[in-house]
Protein backbone atom coordinates (compact mmCIF):
# COMPACT_ATOMS: atom_id res chain seq x y z
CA UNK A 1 -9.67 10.81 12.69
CA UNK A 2 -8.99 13.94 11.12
CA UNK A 3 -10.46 16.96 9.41
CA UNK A 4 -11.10 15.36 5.94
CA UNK A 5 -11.33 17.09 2.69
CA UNK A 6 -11.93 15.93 -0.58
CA UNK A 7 -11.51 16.35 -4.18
CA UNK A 8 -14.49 15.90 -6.24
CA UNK A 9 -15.16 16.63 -10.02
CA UNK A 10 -16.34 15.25 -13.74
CA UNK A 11 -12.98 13.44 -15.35
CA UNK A 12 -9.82 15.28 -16.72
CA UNK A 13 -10.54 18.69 -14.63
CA UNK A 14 -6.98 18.22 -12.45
CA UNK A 15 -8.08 16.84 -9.60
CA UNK A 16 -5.17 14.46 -9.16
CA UNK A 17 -2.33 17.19 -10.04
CA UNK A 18 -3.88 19.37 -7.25
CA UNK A 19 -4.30 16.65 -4.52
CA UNK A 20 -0.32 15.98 -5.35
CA UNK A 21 0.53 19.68 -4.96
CA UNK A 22 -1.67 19.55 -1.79
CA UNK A 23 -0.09 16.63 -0.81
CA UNK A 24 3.81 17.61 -1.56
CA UNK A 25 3.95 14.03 -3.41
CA UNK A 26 3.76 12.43 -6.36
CA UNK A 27 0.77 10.44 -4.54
CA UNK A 28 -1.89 10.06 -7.36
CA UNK A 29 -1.32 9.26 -11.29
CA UNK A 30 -1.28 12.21 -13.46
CA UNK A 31 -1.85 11.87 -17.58
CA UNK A 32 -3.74 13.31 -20.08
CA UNK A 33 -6.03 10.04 -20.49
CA UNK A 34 -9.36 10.95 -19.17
CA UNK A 35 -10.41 8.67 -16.12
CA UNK A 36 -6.99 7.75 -14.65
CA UNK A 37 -8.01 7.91 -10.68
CA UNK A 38 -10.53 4.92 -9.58
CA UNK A 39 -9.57 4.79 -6.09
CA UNK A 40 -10.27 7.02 -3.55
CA UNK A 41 -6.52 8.03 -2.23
CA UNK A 42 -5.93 9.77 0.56
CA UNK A 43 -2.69 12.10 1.75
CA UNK A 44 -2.39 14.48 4.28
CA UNK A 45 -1.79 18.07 3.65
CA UNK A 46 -0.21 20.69 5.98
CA UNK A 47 -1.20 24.68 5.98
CA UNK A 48 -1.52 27.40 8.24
CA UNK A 49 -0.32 25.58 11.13
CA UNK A 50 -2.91 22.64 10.58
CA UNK A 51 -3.08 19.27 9.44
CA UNK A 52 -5.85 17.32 7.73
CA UNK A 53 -6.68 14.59 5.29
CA UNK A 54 -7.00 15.37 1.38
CA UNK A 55 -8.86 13.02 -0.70
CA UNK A 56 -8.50 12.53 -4.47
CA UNK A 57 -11.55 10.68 -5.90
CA UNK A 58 -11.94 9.48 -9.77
CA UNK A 59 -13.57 11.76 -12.25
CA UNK A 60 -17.80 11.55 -11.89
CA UNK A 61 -20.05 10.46 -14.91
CA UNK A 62 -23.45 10.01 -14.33
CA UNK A 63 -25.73 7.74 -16.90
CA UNK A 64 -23.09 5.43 -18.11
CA UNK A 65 -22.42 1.86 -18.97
CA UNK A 66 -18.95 1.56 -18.28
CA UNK A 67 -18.40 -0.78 -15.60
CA UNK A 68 -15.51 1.57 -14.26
CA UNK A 69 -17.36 4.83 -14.25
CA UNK A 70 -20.67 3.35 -12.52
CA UNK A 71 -18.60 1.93 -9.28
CA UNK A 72 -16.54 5.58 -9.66
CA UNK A 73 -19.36 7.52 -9.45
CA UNK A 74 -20.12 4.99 -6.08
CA UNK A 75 -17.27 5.86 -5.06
CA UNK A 76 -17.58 10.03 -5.36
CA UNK A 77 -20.97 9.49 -3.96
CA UNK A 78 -19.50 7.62 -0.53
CA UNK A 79 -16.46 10.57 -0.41
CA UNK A 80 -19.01 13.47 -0.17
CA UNK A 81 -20.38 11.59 2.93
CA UNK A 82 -17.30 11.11 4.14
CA UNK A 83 -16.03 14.36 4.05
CA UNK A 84 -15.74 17.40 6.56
CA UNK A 85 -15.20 19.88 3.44
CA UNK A 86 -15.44 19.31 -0.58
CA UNK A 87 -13.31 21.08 -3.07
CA UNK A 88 -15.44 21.10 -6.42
CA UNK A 89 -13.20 21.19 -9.36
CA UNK A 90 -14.22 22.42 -12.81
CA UNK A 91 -12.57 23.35 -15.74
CA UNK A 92 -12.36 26.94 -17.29
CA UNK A 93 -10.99 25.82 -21.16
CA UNK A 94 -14.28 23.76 -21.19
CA UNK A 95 -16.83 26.05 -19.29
CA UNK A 96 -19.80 24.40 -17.50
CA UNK A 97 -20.71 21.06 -18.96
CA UNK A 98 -23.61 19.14 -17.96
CA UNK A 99 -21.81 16.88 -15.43
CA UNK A 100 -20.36 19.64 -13.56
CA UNK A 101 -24.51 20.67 -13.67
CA UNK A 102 -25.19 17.34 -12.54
CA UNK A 103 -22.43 17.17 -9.71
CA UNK A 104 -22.89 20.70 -8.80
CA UNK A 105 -26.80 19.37 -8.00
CA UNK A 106 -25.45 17.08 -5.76
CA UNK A 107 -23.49 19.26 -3.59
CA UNK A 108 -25.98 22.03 -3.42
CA UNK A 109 -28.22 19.09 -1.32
CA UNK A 110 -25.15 18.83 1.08
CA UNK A 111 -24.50 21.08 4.38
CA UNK A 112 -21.11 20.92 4.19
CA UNK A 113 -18.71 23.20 3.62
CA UNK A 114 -18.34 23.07 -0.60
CA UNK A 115 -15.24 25.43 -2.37
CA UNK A 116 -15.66 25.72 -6.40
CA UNK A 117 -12.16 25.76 -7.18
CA UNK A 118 -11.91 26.62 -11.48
CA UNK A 119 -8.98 25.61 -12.73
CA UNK A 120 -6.80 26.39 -15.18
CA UNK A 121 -6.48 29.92 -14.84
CA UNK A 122 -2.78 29.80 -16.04
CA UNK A 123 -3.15 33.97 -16.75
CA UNK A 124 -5.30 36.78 -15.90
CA UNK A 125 -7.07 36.73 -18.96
CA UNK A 126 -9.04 33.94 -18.16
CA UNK A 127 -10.35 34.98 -14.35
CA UNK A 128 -13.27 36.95 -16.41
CA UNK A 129 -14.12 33.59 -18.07
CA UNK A 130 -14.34 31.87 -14.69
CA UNK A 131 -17.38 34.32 -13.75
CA UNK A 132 -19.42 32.07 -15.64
CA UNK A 133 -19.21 29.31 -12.81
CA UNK A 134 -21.41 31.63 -10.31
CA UNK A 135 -24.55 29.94 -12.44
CA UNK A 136 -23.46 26.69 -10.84
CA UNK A 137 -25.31 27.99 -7.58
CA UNK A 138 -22.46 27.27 -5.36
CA UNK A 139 -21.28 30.65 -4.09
CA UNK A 140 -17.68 32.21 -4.29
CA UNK A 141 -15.09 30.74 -6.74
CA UNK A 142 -11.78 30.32 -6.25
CA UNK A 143 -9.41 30.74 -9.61
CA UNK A 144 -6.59 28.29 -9.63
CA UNK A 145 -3.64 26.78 -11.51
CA UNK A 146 -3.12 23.29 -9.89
CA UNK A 147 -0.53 22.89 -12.42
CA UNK A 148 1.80 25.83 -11.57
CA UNK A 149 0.20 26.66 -8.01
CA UNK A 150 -1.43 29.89 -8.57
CA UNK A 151 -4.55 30.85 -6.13
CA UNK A 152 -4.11 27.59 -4.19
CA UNK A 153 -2.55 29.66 -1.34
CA UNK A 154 -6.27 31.69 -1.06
CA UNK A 155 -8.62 28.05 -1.23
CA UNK A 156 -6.30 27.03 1.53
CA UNK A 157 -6.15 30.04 3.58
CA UNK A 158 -10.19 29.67 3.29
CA UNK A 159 -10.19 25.95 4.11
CA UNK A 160 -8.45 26.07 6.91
CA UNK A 161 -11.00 28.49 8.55
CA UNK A 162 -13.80 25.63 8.49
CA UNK A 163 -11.43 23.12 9.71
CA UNK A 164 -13.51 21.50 12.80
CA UNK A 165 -11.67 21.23 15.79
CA UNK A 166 -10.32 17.56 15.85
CA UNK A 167 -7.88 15.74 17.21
CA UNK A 168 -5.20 14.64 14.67
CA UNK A 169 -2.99 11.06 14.46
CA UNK A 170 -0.42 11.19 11.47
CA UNK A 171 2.14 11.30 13.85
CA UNK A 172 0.65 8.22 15.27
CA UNK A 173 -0.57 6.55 12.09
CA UNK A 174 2.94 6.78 10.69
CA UNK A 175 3.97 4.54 13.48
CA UNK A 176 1.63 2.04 13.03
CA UNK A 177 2.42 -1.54 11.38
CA UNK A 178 1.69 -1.18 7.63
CA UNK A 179 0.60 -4.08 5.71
CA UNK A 180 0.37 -4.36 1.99
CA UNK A 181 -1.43 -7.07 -0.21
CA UNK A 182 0.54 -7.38 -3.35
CA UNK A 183 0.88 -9.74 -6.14
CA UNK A 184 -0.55 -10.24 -9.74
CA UNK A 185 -3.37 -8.65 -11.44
CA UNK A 186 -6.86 -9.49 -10.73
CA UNK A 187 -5.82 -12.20 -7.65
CA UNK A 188 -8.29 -10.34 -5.46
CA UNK A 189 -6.35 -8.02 -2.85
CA UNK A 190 -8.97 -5.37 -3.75
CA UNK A 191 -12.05 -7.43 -2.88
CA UNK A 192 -9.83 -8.72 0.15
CA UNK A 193 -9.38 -5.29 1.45
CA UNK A 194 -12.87 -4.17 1.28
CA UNK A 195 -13.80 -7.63 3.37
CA UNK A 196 -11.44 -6.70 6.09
CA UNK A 197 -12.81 -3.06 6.28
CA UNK A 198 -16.18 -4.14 5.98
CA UNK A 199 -16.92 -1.62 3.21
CA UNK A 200 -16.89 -1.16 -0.57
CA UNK A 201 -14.00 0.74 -0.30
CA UNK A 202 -11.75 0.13 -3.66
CA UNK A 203 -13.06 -0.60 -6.89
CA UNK A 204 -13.51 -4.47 -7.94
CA UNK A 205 -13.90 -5.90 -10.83
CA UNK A 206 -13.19 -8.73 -13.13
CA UNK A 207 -10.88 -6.74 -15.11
CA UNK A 208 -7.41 -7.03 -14.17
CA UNK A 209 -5.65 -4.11 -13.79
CA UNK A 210 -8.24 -2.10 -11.70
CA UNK A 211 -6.59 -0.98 -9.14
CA UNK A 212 -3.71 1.77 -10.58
CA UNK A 213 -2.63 3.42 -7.11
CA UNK A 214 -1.56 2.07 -3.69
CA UNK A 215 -4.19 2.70 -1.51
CA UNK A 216 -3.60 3.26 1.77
CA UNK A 217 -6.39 2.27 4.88
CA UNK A 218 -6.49 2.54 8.56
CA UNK A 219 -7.71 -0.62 10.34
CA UNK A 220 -8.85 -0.02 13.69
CA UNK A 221 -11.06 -3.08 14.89
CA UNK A 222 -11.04 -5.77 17.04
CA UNK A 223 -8.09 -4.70 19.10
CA UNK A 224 -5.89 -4.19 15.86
CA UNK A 225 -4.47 -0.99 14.40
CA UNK A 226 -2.73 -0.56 11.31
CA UNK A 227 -2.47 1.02 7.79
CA UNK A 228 -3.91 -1.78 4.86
CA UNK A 229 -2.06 -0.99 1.76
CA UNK A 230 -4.06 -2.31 -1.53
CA UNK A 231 -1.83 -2.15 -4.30
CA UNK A 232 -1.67 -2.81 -8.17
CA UNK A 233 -1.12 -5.98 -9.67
CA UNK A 234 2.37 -6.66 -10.41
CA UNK A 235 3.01 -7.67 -14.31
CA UNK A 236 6.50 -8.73 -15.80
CA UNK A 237 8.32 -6.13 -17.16
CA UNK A 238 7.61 -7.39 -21.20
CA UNK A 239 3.79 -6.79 -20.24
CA UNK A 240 4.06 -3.47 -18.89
CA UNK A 241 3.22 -1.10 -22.01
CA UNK A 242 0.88 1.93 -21.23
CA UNK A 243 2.68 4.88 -19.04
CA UNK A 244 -0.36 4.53 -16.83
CA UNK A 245 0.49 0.55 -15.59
CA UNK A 246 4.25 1.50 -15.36
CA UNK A 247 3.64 4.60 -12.78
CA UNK A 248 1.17 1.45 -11.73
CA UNK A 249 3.47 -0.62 -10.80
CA UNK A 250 6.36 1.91 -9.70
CA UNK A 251 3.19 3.15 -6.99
CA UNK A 252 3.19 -0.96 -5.87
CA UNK A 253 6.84 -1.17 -5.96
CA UNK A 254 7.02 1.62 -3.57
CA UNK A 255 4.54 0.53 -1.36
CA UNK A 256 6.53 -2.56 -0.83
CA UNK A 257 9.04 -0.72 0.41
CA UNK A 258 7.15 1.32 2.57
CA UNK A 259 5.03 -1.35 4.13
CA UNK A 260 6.21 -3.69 7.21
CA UNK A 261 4.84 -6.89 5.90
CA UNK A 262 3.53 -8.09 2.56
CA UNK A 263 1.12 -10.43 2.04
CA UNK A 264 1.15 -11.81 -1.20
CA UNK A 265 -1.69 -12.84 -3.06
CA UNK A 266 -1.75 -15.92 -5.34
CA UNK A 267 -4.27 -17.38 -7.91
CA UNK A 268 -5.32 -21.00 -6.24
CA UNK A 269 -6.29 -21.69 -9.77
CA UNK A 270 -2.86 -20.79 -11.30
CA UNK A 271 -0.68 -21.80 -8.67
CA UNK A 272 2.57 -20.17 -7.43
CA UNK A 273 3.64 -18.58 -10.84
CA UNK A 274 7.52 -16.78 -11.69
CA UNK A 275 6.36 -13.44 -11.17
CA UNK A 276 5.01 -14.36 -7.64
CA UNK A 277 8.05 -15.57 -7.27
CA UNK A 278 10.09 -12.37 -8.18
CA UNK A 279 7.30 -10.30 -6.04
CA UNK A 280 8.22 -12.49 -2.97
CA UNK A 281 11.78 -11.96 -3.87
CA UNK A 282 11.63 -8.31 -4.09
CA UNK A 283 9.69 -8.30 -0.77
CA UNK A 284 12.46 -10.35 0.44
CA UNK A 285 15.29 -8.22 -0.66
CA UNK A 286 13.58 -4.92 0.98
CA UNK A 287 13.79 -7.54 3.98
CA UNK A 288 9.73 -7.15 4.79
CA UNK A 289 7.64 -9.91 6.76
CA UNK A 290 6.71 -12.07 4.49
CA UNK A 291 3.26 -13.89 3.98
CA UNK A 292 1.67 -16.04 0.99
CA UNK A 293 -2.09 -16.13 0.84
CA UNK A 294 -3.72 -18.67 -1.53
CA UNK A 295 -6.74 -16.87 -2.75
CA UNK A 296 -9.60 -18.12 -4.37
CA UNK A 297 -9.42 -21.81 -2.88
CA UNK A 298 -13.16 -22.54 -2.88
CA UNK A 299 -12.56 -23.04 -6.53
CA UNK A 300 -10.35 -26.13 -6.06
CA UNK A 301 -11.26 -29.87 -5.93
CA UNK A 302 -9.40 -30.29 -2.76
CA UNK A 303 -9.19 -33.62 -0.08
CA UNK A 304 -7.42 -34.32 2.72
CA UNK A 305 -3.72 -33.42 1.32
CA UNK A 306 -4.81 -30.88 -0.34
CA UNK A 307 -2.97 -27.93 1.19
CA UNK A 308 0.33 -30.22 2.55
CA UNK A 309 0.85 -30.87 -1.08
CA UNK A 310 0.22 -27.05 -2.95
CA UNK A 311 1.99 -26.00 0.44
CA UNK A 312 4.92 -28.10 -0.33
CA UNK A 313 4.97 -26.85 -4.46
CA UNK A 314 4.96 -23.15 -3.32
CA UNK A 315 8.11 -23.87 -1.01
CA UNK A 316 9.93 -25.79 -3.46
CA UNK A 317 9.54 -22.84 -5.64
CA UNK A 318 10.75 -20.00 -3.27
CA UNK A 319 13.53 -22.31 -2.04
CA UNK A 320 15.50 -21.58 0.33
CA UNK A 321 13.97 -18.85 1.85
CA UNK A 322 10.99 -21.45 2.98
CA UNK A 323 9.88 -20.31 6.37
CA UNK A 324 7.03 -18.49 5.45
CA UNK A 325 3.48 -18.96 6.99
CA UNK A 326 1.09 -20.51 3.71
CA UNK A 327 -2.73 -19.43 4.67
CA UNK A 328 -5.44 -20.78 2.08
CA UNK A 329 -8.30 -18.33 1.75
CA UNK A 330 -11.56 -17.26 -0.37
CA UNK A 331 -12.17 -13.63 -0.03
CA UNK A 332 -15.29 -13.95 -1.86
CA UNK A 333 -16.99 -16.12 0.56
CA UNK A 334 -14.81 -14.68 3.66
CA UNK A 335 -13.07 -17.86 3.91
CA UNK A 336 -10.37 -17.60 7.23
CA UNK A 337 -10.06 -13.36 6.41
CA UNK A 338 -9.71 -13.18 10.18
CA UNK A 339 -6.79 -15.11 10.18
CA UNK A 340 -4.28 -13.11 8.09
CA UNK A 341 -4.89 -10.44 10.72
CA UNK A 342 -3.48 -12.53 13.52
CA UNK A 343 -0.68 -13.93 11.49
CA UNK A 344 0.25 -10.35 10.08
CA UNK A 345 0.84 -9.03 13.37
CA UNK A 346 3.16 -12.31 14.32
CA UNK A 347 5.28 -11.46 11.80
CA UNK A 348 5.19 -7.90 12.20
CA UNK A 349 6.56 -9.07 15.93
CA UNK A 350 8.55 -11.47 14.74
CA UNK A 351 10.31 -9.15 12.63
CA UNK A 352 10.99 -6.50 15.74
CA UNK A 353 12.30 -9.14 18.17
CA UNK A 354 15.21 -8.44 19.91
CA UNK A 355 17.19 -11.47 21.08
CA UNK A 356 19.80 -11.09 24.01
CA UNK A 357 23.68 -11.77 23.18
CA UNK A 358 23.61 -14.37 26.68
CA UNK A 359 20.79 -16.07 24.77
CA UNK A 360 22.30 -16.29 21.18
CA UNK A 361 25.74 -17.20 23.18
CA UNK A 362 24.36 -19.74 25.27
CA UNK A 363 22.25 -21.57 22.30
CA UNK A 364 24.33 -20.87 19.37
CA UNK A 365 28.31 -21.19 20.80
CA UNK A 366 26.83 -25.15 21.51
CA UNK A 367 25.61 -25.46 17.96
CA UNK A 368 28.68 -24.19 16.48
CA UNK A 369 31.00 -26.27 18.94
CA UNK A 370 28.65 -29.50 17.56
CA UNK A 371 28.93 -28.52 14.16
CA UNK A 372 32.41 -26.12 13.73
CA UNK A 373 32.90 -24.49 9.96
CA UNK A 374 35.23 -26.59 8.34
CA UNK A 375 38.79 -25.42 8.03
CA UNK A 376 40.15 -23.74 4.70
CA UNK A 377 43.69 -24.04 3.51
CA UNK A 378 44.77 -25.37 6.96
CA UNK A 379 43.30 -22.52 8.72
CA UNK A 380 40.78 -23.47 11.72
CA UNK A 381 37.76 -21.07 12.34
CA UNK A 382 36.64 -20.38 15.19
CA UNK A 383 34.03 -18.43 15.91
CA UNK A 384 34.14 -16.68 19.59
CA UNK A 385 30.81 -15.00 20.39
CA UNK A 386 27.46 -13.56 18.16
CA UNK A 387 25.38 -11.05 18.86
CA UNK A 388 22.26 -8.94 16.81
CA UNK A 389 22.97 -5.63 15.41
CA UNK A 390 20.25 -2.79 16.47
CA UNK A 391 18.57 -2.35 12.98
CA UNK A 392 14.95 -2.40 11.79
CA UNK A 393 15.13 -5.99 10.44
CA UNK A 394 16.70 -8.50 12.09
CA UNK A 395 20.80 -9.27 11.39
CA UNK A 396 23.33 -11.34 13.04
CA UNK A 397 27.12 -10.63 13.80
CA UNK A 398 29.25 -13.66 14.30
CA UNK A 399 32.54 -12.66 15.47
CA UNK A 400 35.63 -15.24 13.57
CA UNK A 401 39.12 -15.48 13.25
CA UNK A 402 38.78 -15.88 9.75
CA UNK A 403 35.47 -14.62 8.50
CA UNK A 404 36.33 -14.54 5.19
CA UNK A 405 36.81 -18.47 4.59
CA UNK A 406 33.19 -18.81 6.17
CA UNK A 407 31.68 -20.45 3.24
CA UNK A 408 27.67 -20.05 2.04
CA UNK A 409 26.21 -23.64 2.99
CA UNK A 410 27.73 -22.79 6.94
CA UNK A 411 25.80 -19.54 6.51
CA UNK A 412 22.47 -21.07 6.24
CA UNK A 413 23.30 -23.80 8.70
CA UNK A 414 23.74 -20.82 10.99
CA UNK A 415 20.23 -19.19 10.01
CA UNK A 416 18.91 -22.55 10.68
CA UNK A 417 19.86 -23.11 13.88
CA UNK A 418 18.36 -19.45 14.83
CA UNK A 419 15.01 -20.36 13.32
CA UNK A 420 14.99 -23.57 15.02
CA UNK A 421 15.51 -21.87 18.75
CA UNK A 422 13.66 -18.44 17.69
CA UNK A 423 10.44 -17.25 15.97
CA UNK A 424 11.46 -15.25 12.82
CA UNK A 425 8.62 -17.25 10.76
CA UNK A 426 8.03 -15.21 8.01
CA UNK A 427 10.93 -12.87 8.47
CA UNK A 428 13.97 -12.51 6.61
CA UNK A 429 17.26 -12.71 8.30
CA UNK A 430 20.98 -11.70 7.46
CA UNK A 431 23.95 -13.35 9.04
CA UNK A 432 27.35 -11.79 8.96
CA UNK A 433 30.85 -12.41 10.12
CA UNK A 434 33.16 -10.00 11.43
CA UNK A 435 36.92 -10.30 12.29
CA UNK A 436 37.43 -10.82 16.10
């Protein structure tokens, strides 16, 4: 792991429009509402010839009964151990308040490395009112503009001088297999991620909607390594209303795209619902591995055909794209956890497979010599050799003498008969038909 520095602050100082500026991306929500970042997100910034982690962490209140700013404050608290270096934001409009006193106490306890960054100084005007942050205790201050970039250049050019010698892996974590848990709100892919880690790393609670960025973790245990990608929940489009749940669910949208294979979560409780549905067919159409977890299954009365039968409902429902492994957990009581490791990584195999043209040719040719495409207008097909394209995802070139009569039920006999003779569980496939 890398040099890792992190953002830490009360709520509303910028923190999340200068970790995107660090970052080059529009990584973490940005809006006026005060408390917008829960989740610790991480991004990786590039300066001076070195590379290290930036961490955005949700705004600190100390004393509170909010259910969201207590496990934040958790959350700030675990950063600061976390981190080689810590970038303490405050905000010059609103001089020194008594959090910044409070967090500012904190920090002076720590030997690490802390920059005051005050922000908001838009014009030079207001560098005389930043003087007042020396009483903080913390040494030097740095007067910045996250908004329009001004003075970030000289906290970087500073940071980088207490950058630790360490040896860095984006270039290998952005080859690793990424996995994302998506699905509705409040289905548990938070509390399912911090099992998996082993720590209280994202925010759960009982309210849905707690998660509002994609999250990305490194898993490196028991011979495994790859990025976890905790997302938000997924509402229908009539549902989504504030700005802050539709940059939500753009963030979860994206990471579906990004990720290699997504697992998604369903209430055992609720059952497959439409908009699991439409998430599994948007996973589908980005062609991603593809893998349903039942969550919450302690909670059902269940006996002996339990799972055959709510196995059998889900597939009717995401008919015909059926061949996708069904795994019945309880994250809460770490109910088979281990197993959605294992079965990630299948698919994640399954989906780079490469199968030989002699070995398509040999199997298939038979199949389609048992079976032939019926003939159209008095025009025989015949289909002369297949073979599978070099992409990412897996697709299929039949070569025809009249691909364009090939109608949509021999299609899917065709995917059939490769699923039969090949793994792609999970996996979705294309089959197309070229003139030969």
């Amino acid at each position: 792991m890398g040099n890792i520095v992190a953002i830490v602050g009360r709520p509303n100082v910028g923190k999340s429009t200068l970790f995107n500026r660090l970052v080059e991306r529009r990584e973490a929500i940005v809006d006026n509402v005060s408390g917008v970042t829960r989740d610790r997100i991480y991004g990786h910034c590039f300066w001076n010839g070195k590379t290290f982690s930036v961490v955005d962490t949700g705004g600190f209140v100390d004393n509170t009964d909010d259910v969201f700013e207590k496990e934040i404050a958790k959350q700030v608290l675990i950063v600061i151990e976390e981190a080689d270096i810590i970038v303490f934001m405050v905000d010059v409009e609103a001089g020194i308040t008594d959090l910044d006193s409070t967090v500012a106490q904190i920090l002076r306890k720590t030997e690490k490395p802390v920059f005051l960054a005050v922000n908001k100084v838009d014009y030079n005007a207001r560098i005389k009112d930043a003087y007042e942050f020396y009483n903080l205790g913390l040494g030097e201050i740095y007067c910045i503009s996250s908004i329009n970039g001004s003075g970030t250049g000289e906290i970087l050019d500073d940071i980088t001088k207490n950058l630790k010698d360490k040896k860095e892996d984006f270039d290998e974590e952005a080859e690793l297999p990424k996995f994302a848990f998506v699905g509705r709100p409040n289905v548990g892919k938070s509390l399912l991620t911090n099992v998996l880690i082993g720590e209280e790393r994202n925010i759960v609670t009982d309210i849905a909607g707690t998660t509002r960025d994609a999250i990305n973790i490194r898993y490196k245990k028991y011979g495994h390594d790859f990025i976890l990608i905790d997302t938000a929940g997924l509402r229908k489009k009539t549902k989504v209303s504030e700005n802050l749940e539709f940059y939500s669910v753009m963030r979860a949208i994206r990471a579906i795209e990004h990720a290699d294979v997504c697992f998604i979560m369903i209430d055992a409780q609720s059952g497959m619902e439409a908009q699991d549905v439409n998430i599994l067919r948007l996973a589908k159409k980005n062609k991603k591995g593809i893998v349903i977890l039942v969550n919450k299954w302690d909670l059902i009365e269940k006996d002996s055909k339990s799972t055959k039968v709510f196995t059998e409902t889900i597939k009717e429902k995401i008919s015909p794209f059926t061949n996708v492994p069904v795994l019945f957990i309880s994250a809460l009581y770490k109910q088979r956890i281990h197993k959605i490791l294992n079965i990630g990584m299948e698919v994640y195999n399954n989906r780079k497979q490469r199968i030989s043209t002699s070995k398509l040719n040999d199997y298939l040719l038979g199949a389609i010599s048992n079976y032939p495409p019926p003939s159209v207008k008095g025009k025989y097909i015949k289909i002369k050799y297949v073979t599978q394209l070099p992409t990412v995802t897996p697709k299929f070139v039949f070569f025809a003498n009249f691909p364009q009569y090939i109608k949509e039920s021999y299609t899917r006999y065709l995917e059939n008969k490769i699923r039969e003779e090949f793994n792609f569980e999970g996996v979705p496939i294309d089959v197309l038909f070229r003139k030969k």
